[in-house]
Protein backbone atom coordinates (compact mmCIF):
# COMPACT_ATOMS: atom_id res chain seq x y z
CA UNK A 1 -0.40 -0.86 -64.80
CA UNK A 2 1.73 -3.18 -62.64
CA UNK A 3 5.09 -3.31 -62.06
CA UNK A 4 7.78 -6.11 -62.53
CA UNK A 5 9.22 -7.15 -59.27
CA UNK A 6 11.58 -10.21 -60.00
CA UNK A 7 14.42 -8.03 -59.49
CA UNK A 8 13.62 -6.55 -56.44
CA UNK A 9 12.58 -2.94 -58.03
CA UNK A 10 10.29 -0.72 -55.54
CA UNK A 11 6.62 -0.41 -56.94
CA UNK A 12 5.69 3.17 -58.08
CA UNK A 13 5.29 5.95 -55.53
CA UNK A 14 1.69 7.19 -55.09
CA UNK A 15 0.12 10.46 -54.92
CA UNK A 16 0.71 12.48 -52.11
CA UNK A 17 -1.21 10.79 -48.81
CA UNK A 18 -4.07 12.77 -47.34
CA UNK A 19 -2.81 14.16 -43.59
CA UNK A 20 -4.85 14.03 -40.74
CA UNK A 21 -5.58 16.82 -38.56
CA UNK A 22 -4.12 17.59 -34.86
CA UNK A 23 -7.90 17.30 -33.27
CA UNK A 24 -9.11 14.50 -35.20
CA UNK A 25 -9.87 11.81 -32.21
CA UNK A 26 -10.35 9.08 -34.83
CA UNK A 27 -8.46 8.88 -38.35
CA UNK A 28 -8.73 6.16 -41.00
CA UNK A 29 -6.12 4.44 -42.96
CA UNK A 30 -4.38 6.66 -46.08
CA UNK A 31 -5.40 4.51 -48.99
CA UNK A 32 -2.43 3.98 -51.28
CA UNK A 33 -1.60 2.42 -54.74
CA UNK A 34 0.62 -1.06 -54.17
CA UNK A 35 1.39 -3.12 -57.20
CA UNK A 36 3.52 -5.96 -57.76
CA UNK A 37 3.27 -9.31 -55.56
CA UNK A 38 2.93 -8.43 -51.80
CA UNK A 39 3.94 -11.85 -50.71
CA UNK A 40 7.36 -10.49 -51.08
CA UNK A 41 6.72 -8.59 -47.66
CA UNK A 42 5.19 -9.94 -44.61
CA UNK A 43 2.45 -8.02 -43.62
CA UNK A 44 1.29 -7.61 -40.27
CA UNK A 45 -2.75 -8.68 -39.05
CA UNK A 46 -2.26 -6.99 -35.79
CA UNK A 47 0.05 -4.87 -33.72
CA UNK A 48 -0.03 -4.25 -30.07
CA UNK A 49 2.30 -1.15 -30.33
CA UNK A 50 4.15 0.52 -32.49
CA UNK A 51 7.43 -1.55 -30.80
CA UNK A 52 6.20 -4.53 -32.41
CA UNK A 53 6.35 -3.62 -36.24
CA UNK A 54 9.33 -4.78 -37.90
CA UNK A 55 9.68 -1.31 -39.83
CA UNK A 56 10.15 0.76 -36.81
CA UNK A 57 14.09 -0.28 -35.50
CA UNK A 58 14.54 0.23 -31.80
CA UNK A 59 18.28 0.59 -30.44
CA UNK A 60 21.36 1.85 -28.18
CA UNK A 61 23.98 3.68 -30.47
CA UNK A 62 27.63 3.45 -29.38
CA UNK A 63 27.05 5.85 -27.07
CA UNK A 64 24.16 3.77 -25.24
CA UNK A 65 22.23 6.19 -26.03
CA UNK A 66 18.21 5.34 -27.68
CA UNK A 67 17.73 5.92 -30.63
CA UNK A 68 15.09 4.73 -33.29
CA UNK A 69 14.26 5.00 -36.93
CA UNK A 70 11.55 4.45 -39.21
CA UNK A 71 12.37 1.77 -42.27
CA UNK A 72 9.78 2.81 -44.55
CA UNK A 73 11.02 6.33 -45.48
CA UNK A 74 14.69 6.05 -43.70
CA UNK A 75 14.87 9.56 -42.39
CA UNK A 76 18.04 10.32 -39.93
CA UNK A 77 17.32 8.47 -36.77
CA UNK A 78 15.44 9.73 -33.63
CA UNK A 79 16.73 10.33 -30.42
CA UNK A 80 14.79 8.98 -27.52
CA UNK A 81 12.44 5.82 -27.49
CA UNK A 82 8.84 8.60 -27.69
CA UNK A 83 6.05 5.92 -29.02
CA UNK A 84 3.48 8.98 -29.21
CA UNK A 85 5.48 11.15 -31.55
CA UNK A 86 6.79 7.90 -33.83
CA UNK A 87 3.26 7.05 -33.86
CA UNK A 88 1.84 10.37 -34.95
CA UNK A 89 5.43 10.23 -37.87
CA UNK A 90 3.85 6.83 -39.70
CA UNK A 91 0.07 7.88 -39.07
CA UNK A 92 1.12 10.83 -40.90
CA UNK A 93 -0.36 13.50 -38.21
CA UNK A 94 0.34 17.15 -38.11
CA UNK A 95 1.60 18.64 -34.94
CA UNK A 96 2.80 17.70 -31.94
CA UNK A 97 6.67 19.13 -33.75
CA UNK A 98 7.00 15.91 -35.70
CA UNK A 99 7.00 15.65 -39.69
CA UNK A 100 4.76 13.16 -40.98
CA UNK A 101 6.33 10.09 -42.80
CA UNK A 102 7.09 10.97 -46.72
CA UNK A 103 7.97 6.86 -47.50
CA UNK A 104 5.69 4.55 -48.62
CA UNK A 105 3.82 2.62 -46.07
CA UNK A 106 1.50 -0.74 -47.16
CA UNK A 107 -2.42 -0.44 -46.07
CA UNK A 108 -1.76 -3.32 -43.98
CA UNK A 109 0.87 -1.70 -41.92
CA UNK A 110 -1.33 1.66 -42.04
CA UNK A 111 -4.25 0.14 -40.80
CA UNK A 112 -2.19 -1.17 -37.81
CA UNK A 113 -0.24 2.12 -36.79
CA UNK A 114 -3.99 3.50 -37.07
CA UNK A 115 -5.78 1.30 -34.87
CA UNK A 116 -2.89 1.83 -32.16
CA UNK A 117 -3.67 5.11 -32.80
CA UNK A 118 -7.33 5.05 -32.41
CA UNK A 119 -6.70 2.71 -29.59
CA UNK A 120 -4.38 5.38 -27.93
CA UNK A 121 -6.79 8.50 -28.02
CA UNK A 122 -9.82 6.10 -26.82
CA UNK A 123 -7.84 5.36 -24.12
CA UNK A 124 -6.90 8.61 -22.79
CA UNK A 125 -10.80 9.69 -23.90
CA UNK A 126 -11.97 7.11 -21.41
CA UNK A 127 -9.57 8.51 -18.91
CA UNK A 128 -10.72 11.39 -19.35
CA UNK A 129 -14.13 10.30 -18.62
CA UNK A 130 -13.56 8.71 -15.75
CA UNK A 131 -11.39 11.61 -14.03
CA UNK A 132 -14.98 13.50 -14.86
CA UNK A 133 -17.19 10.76 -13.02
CA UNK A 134 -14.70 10.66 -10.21
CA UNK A 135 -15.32 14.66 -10.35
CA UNK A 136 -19.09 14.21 -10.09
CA UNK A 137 -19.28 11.94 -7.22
CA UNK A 138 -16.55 13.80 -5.44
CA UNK A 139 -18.69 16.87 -5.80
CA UNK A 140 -21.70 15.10 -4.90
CA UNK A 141 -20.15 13.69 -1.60
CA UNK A 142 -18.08 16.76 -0.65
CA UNK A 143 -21.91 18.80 -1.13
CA UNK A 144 -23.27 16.30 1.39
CA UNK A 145 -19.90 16.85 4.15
CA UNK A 146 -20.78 20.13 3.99
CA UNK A 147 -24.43 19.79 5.13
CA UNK A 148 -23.43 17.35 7.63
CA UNK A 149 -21.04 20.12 8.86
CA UNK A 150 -23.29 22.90 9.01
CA UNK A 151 -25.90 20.89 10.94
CA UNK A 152 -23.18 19.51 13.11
CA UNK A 153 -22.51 23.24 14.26
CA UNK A 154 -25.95 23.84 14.58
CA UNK A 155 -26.89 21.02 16.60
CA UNK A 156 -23.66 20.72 18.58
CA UNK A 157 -24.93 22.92 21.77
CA UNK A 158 -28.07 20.96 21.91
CA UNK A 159 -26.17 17.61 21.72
CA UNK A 160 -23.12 18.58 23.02
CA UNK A 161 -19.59 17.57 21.34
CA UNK A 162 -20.33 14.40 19.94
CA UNK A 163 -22.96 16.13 17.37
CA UNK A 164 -25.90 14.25 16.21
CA UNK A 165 -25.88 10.43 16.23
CA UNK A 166 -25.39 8.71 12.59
CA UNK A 167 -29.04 6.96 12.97
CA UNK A 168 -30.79 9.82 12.94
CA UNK A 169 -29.00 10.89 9.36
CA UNK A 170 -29.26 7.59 7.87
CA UNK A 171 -32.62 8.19 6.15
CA UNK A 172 -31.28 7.37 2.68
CA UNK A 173 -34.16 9.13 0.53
CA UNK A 174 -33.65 12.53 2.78
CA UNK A 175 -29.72 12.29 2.66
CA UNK A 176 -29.08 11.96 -1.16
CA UNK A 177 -30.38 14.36 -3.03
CA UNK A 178 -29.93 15.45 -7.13
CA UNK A 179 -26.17 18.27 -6.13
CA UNK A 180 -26.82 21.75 -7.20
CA UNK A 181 -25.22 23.81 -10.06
CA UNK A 182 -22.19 25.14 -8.95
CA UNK A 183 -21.62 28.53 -8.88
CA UNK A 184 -18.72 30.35 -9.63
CA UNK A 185 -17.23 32.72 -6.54
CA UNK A 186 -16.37 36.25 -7.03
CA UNK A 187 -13.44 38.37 -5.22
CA UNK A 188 -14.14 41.37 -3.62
CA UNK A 189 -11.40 43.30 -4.13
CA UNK A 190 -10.72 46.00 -0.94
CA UNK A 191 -8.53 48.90 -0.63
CA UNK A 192 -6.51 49.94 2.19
CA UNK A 193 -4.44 53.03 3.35
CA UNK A 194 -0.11 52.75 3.49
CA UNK A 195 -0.77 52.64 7.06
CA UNK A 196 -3.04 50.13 7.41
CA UNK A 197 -1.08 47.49 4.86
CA UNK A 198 1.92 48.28 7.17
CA UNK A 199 0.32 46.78 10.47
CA UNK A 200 -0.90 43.85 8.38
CA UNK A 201 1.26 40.96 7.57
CA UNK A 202 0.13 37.49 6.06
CA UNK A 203 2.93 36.00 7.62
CA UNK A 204 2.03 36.84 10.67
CA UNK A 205 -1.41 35.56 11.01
CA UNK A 206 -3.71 38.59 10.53
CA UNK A 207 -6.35 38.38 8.43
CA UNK A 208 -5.43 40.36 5.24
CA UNK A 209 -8.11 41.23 2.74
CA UNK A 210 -6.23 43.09 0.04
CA UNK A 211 -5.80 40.34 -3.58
CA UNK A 212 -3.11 42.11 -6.12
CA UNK A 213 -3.87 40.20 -9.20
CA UNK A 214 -6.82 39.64 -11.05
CA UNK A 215 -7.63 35.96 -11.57
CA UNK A 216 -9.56 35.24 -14.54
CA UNK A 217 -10.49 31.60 -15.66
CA UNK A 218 -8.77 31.82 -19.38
CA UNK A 219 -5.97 34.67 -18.41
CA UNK A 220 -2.46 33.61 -19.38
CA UNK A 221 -0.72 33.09 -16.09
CA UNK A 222 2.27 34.84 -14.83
CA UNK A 223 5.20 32.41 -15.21
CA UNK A 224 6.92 33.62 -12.28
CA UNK A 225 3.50 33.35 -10.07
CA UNK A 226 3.60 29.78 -11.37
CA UNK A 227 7.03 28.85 -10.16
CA UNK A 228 6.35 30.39 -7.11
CA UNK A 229 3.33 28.20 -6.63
CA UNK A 230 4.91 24.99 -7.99
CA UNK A 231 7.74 25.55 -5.25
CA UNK A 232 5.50 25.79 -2.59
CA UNK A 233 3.70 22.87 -3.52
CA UNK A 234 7.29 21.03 -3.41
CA UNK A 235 8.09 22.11 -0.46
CA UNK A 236 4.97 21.59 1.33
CA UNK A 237 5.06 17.54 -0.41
CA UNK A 238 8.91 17.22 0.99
CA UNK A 239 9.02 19.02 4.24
CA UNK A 240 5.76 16.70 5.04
CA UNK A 241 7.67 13.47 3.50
CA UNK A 242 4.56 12.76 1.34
CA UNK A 243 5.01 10.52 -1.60
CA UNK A 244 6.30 13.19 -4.86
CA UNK A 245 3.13 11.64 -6.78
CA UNK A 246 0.91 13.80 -4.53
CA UNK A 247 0.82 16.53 -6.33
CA UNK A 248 -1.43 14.39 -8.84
CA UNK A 249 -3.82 13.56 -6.93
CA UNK A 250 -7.43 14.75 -7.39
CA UNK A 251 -8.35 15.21 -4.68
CA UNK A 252 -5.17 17.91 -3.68
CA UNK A 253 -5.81 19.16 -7.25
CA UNK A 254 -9.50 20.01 -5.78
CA UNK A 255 -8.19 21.42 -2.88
CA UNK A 256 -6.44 24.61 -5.97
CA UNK A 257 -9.53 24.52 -7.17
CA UNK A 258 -11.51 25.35 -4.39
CA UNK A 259 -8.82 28.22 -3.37
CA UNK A 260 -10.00 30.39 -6.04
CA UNK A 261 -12.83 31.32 -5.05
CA UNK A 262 -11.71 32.53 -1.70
CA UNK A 263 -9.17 35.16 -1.03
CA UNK A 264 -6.38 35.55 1.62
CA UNK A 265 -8.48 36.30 4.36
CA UNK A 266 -8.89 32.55 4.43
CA UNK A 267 -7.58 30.79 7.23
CA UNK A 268 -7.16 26.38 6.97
CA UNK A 269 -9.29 24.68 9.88
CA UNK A 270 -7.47 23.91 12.84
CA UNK A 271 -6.40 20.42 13.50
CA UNK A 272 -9.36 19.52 16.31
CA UNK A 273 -11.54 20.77 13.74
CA UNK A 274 -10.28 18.34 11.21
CA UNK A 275 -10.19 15.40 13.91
CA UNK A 276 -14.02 16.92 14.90
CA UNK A 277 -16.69 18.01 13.12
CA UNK A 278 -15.01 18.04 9.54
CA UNK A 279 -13.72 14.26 10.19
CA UNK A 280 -17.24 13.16 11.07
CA UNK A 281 -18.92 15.53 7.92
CA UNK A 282 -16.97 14.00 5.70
CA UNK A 283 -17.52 10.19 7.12
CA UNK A 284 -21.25 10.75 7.30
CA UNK A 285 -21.35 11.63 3.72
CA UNK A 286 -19.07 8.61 2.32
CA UNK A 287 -20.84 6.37 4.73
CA UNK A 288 -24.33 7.28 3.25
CA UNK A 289 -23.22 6.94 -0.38
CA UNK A 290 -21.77 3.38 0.07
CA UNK A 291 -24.76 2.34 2.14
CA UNK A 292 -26.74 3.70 -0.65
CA UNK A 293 -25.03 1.82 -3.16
CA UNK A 294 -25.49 -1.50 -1.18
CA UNK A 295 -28.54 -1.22 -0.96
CA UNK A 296 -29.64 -0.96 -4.62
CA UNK A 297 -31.18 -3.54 -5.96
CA UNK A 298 -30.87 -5.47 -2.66
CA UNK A 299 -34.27 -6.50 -2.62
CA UNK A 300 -33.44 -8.23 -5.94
CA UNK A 301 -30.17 -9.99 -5.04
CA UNK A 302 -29.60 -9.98 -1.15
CA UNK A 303 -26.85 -8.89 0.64
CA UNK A 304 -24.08 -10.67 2.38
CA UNK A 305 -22.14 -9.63 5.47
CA UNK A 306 -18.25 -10.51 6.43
CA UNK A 307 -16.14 -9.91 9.07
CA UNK A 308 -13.20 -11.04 11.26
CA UNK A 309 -12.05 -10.20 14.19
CA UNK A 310 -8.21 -8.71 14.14
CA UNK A 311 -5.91 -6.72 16.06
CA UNK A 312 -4.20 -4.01 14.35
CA UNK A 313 -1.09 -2.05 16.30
CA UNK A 314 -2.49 -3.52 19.45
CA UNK A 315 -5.73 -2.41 18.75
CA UNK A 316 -8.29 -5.57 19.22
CA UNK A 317 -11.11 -4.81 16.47
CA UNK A 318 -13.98 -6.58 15.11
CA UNK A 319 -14.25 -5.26 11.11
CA UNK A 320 -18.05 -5.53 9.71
CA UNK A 321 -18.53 -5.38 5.97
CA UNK A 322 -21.22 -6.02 3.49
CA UNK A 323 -21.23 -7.12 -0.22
CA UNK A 324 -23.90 -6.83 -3.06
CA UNK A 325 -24.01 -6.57 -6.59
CA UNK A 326 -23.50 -2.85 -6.78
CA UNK A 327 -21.17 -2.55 -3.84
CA UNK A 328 -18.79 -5.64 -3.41
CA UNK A 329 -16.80 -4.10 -0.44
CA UNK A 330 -18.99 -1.49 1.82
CA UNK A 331 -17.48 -0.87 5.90
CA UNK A 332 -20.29 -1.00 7.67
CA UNK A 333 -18.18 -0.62 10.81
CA UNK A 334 -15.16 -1.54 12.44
CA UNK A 335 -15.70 -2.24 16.50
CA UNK A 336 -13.20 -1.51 19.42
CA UNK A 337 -13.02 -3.85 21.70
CA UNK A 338 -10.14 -2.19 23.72
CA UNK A 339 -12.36 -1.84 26.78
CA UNK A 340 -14.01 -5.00 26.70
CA UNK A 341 -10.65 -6.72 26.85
CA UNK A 342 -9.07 -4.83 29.78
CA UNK A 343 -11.99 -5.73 31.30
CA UNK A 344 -11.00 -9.40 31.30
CA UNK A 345 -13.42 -9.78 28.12
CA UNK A 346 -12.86 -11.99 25.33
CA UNK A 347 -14.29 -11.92 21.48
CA UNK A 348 -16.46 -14.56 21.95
CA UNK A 349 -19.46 -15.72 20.28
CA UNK A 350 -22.03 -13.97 22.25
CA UNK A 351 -19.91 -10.39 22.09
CA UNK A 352 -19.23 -10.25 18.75
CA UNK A 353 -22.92 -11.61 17.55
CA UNK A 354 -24.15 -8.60 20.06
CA UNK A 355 -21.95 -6.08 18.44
CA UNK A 356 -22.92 -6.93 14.98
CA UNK A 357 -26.75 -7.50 15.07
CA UNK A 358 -27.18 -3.80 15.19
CA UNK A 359 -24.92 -2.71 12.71
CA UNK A 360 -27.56 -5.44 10.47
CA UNK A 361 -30.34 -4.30 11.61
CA UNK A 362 -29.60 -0.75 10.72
CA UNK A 363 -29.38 -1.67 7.28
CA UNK A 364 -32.09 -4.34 7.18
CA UNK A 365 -34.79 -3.27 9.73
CA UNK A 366 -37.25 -5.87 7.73
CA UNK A 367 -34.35 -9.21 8.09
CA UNK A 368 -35.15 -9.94 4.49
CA UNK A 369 -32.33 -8.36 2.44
CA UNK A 370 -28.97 -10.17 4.30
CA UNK A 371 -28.94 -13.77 2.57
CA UNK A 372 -25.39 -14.79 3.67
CA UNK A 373 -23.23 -14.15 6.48
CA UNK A 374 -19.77 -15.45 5.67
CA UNK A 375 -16.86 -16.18 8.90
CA UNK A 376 -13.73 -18.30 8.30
CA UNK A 377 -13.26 -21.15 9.99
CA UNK A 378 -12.43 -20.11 13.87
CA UNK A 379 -14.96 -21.68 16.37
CA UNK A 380 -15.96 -18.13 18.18
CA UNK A 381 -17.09 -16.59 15.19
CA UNK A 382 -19.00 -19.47 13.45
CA UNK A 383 -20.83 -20.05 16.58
CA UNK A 384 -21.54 -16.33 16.52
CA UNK A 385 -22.85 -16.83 12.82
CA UNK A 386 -25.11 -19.05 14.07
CA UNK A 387 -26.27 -16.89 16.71
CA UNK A 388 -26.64 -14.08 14.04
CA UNK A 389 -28.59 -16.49 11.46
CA UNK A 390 -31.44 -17.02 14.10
CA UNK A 391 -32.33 -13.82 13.79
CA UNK A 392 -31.95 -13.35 10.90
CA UNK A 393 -34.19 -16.31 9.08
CA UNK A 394 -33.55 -15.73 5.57
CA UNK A 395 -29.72 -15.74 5.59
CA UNK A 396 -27.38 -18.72 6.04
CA UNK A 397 -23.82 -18.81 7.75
CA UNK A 398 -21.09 -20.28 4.94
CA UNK A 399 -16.96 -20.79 5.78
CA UNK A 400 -15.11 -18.26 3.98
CA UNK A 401 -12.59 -19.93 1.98
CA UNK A 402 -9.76 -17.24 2.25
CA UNK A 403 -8.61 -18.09 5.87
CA UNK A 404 -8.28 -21.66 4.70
CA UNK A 405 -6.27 -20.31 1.78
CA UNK A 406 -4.01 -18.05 4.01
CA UNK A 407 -3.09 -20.74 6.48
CA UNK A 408 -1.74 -22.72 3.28
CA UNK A 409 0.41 -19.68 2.18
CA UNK A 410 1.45 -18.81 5.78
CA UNK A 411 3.11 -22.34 5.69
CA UNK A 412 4.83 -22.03 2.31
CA UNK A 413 6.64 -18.95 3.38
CA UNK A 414 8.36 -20.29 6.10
CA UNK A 415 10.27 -22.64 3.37
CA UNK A 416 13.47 -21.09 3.93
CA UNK A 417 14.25 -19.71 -0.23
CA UNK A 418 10.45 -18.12 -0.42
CA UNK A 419 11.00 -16.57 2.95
CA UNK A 420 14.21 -15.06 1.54
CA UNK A 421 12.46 -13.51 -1.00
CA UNK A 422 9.35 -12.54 0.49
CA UNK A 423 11.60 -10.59 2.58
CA UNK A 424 13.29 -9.07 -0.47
CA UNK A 425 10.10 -7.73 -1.99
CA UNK A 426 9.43 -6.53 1.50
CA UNK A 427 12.48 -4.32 1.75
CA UNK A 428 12.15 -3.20 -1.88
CA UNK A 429 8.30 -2.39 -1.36
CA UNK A 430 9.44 -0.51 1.87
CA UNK A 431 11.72 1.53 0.13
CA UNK A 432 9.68 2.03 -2.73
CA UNK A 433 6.92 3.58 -0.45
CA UNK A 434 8.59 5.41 1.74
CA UNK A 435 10.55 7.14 -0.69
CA UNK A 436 8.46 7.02 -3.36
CA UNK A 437 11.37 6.96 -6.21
CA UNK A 438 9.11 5.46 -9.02
């Protein structure tokens, strides 16, 4: 049965739409019942967000304060500009303390608020995925620091301080191995006498034994424990000036992770510990990985090593890196050449082709997986590539475009209105950083 719309008269409401559930990941569009001549309305094909429908109003009242209302069942406005919770209002989704839309919405609108919806959860579902991958290798790399540490302390009084050499660890098919399960820690908890808690302090650097509170993994936690721990955190991030952000970052999110398993009888490693042993652990085991990486599938597409030489806060350096398909920006090393220069040294040819034939070798003992060796266009180091590419016969020396490309830049900023605002950015990316206000 249709419905005359010549005079502008609304088609017939449908039965009551179908709701989707809270946990659905994917929905699909609410079919509904539209008569009458759907020219009258433009319909959308395709919506980036829900910003860009012209049902959904978006505005400041007199108050300038946001507000925004749906057009298709003209319910009192909303205040705030929340995309998730409008979306989840014309999707027609339970939860989340929104009330699904009661007007009538056309499929083709429907299927667009849907596939912004789909496109929404997929996104966060392949975040989610990643933050788990970024887990795994984490895991896998942190597993390997460790080993390096423990055979760092057991080989450090036969080696003395410097620990065993990095060539000797470099044996790629020892080093990398498939991580254990990990296990789950228990607490011991121990009891003490009145007496013995009194001449015991944690703040005053004795090693205290004694845990209060039961931990368990799915135990509600105490909300005062959790402001306690959430101003610590704060404190620690601004007493240390460290960007506010940092308390979202994995790897300090590890770090709470990791303190569960232990109890307060833990004591952090002292700082020539961390600039020791630990520092070098933990280097070993990224090194390895990204050496790994660059080296898969070499045999199939080659390998090509970069570098430049550059001084960095007085520092002269010569920076070695590598590039293949699976590993497009590996440190292989970076060289100082503070002592060679006070000795009246320069980077020339011959020094830097000596420093960096080893560091090649090392990761092609055979000289048949490096196929390019790329310098820009300064004499010292193309002579060095040169130098390099004899002894290395299956590799050829190319001019990296990039220095040609930053001498061309380097002249446009000195035009006096892009230098003013290269500055600009400069301050505002200062400020930005240092104070991290975003």
């Amino acid at each position: 049965m249709s419905t005359n719309n010549s005079l502008g008269e609304f088609p017939p409401m449908s039965p009551p739409p179908h709701y989707a559930d809270e946990e659905e990941d994917e929905i699909t569009p609410v079919p509904l019942n539209l008569d009458g001549d759907a020219s009258l309305t433009p319909l959308p094909q395709e919506l980036s967000d829900l910003w860009c429908s012209d049902k959904i109003l978006k505005y400041l009242n007199e108050e300038g304060k946001k507000m925004c209302r749906c057009l298709h069942c003209n319910a009192n406005p909303w205040s705030g500009w929340n995309h998730t919770k409008l979306l989840r209002h014309v999707c027609r989704i339970r939860g989340g303390d929104v009330k699904p839309c009661q007007g009538q919405i056309p499929p083709a609108y429907m299927k667009c608020y849907v596939a912004i919806w789909n496109k929404k959860k997929s996104a966060k579902s392949q975040k989610r995925i990643r933050e788990e991958l970024i887990n795994i290798s984490i895991d896998q790399t942190e597993e390997q620091a460790c080993l390096n540490y423990d055979e760092h302390k057991h080989q450090k009084n036969k080696l003395g301080p410097q620990g065993p050499a990095l060539n000797d660890m470099l044996d790629v098919e020892e080093l990398i191995e498939d991580p254990d399960e990990d296990t789950i820690g228990t607490t011991t908890i121990t009891t003490r006498t009145k007496s013995e808690s009194a001449k015991t302090s944690y703040l005053s650097g004795s090693k205290s034994t004694l845990q209060t509170h039961l931990v368990f993994p799915k135990a509600k936690n105490s909300p005062a424990q959790e402001r306690s721990l959430s101003v610590a955190i704060a404190h620690y991030i601004i007493a240390n000036s460290l960007p506010f952000n940092h308390s979202e970052d994995i790897l300090f999110k590890r770090i709470l992770v990791h303190s569960r398993q232990v109890n307060n009888s833990y004591r952090p490693p002292l700082k020539d510990e961390v600039a020791g042993d630990l520092l070098q652990s933990v280097f070993d085991a990224y090194y390895v990985k990204e050496v790994t990486a660059l080296l898969r599938e070499a045999d199939i597409f080659g390998i090509s090593v970069y570098g430049d030489g550059a001084t960095i806060n007085t520092v002269p350096q010569i920076n070695v890196m590598a590039a293949s398909p699976n590993n497009p920006g590996c440190v292989l090393d970076v060289i100082d050449c503070t002592d060679h220069m006070a000795k009246g040294g320069k980077k020339d040819a011959e020094y830097i082709s000596n420093k960096m034939l080893p560091i090649m070798v090392k990761i092609d003992p055979h000289k048949h997986l490096i196929k390019g060796i790329i310098f820009d266009g300064a004499g010292n180091v193309q002579k060095a590539g040169d130098m390099i590419e004899s002894h290395f016969p299956c590799s050829i020396v190319t001019h990296g475009t990039e220095h040609v490309t930053n001498i061309q830049f380097e002249k446009w900023v000195r035009i006096t209105p892009i230098k003013e605002y290269a500055y600009f950015c400069k301050v505002v990316s200062n400020l930005s950083t240092s104070c991290d206000i975003i």
